[in-house]
Protein backbone atom coordinates (compact mmCIF):
# COMPACT_ATOMS: atom_id res chain seq x y z
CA UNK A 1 -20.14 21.14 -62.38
CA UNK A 2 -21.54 19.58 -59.30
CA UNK A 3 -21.84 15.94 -59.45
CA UNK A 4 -25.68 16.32 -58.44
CA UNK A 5 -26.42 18.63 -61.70
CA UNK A 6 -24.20 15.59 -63.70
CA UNK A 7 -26.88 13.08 -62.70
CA UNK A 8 -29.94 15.49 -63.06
CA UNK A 9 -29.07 15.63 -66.63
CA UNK A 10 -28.37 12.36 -67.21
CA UNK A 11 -31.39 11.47 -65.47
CA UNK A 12 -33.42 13.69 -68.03
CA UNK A 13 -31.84 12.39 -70.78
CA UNK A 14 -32.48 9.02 -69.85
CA UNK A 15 -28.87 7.64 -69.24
CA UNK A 16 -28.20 4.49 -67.38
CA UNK A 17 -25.28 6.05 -65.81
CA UNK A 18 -26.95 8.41 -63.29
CA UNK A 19 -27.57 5.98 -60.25
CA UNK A 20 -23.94 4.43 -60.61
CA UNK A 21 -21.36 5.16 -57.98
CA UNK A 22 -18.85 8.05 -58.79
CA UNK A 23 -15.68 6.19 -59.74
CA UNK A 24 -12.03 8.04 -59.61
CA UNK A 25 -9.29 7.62 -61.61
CA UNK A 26 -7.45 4.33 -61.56
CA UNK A 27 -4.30 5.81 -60.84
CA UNK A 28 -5.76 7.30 -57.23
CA UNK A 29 -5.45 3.38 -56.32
CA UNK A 30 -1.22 3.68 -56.39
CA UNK A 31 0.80 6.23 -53.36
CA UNK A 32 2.25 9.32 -54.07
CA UNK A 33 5.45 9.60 -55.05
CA UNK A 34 5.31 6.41 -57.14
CA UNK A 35 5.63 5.54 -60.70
CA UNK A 36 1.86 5.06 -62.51
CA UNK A 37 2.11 2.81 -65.32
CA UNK A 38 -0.20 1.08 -67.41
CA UNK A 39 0.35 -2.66 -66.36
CA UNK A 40 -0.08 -1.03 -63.04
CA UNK A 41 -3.52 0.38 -63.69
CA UNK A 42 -4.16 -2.57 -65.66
CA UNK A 43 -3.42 -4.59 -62.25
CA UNK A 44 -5.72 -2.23 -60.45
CA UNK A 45 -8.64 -2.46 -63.33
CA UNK A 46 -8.63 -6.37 -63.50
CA UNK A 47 -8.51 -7.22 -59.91
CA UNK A 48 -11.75 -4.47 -59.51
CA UNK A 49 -13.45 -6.10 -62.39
CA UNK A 50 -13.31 -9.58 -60.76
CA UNK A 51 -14.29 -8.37 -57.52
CA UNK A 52 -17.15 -6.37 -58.61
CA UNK A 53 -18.76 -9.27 -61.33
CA UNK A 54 -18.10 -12.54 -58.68
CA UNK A 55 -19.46 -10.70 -55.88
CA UNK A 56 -22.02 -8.74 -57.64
CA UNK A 57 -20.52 -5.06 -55.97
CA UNK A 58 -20.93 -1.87 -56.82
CA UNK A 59 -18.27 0.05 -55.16
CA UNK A 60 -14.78 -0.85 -53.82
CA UNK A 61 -11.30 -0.32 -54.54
CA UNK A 62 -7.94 -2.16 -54.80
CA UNK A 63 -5.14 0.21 -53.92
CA UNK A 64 -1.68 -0.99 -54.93
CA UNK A 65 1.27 -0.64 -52.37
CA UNK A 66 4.87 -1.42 -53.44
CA UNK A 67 3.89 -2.92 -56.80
CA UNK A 68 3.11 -6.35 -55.40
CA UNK A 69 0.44 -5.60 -52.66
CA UNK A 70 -3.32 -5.34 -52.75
CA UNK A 71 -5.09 -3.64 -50.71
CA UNK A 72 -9.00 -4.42 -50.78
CA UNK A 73 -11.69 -1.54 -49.94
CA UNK A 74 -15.15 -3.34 -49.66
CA UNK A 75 -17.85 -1.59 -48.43
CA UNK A 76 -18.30 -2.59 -44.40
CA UNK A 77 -21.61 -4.01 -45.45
CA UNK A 78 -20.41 -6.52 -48.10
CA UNK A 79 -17.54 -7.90 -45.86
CA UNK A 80 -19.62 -10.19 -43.77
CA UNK A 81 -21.16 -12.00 -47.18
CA UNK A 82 -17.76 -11.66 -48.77
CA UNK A 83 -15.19 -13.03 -45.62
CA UNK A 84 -16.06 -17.15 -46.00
CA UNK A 85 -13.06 -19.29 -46.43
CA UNK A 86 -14.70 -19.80 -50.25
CA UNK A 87 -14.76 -16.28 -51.41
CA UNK A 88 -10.93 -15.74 -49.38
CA UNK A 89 -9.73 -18.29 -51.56
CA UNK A 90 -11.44 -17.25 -54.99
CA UNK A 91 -10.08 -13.60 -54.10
CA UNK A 92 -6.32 -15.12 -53.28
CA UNK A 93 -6.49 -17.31 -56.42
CA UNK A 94 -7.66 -14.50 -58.51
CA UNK A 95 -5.19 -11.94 -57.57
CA UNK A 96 -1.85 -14.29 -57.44
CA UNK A 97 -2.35 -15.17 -61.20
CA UNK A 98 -2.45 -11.00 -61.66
CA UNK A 99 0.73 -11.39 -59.84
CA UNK A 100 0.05 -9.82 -56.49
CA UNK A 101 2.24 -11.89 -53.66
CA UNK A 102 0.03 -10.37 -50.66
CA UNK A 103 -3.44 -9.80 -50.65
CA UNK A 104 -5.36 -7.41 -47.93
CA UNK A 105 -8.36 -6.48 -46.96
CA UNK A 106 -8.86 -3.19 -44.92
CA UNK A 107 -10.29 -3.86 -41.75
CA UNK A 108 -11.51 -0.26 -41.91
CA UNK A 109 -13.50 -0.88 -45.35
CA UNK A 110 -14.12 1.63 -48.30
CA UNK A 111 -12.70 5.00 -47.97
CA UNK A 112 -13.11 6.92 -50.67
CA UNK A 113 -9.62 9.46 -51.00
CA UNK A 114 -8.18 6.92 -47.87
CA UNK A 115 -4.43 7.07 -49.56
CA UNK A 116 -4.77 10.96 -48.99
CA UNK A 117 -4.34 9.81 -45.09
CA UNK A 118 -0.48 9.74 -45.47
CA UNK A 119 -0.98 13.68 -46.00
CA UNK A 120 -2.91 14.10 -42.60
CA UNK A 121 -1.32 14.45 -39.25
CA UNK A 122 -3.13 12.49 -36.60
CA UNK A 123 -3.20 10.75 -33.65
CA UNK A 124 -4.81 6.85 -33.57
């Protein structure tokens, strides 16, 4: 079913959920051809939760790389309000007590599918 028919229904049957963001599955945030487990996804759900409530966003993602990397997604138009030395350092706190030892954030912004670009073949 489409996602457009999803959110007509839940629109007529008065749902909250029909003007939020389609979300994927948590374990689209770790590469192919590595292990998914659930402290990883748990990893991947915490650091989203913080970023989302402290910042007040509504879609981004943290893609885990070698089981001690973060990779940060924010949408291009958040990363001006959200690149002060304050929120860098709320964001590096955060995510070394999860137990990240590097921290990103994509230059290019939120992608959504963006670790399917290992699969592609191109030229930069």
């Amino acid at each position: 079913m489409p996602h457009q028919e999803i959110r007509e229904i839940c629109r007529f049957f008065g749902l909250d959920v029909q003007s939020k963001p389609s979300m994927a599955c948590y374990s689209s945030r770790i590469p192919y051809n590595q292990v998914i487990s659930e402290e990883k996804l748990e990893l991947i759900r915490e650091g989203e939760r913080f970023l989302k409530q402290t910042f007040n966003l509504k879609q981004l993602r943290v893609r885990l790389h070698d089981e001690n990397l973060a990779r940060i997604e924010f949408l291009k138009s958040d990363l001006p309000r959200i690149l002060t030395d304050i929120n860098l350092q709320k964001i590096k706190n955060k995510f070394k007590e999860l137990g990240f030892y590097y921290i990103t954030i994509d230059i290019e912004g939120f992608r959504s599918g963006s670790m399917n670009e290992v699969l592609c073949l191109k030229e930069y």
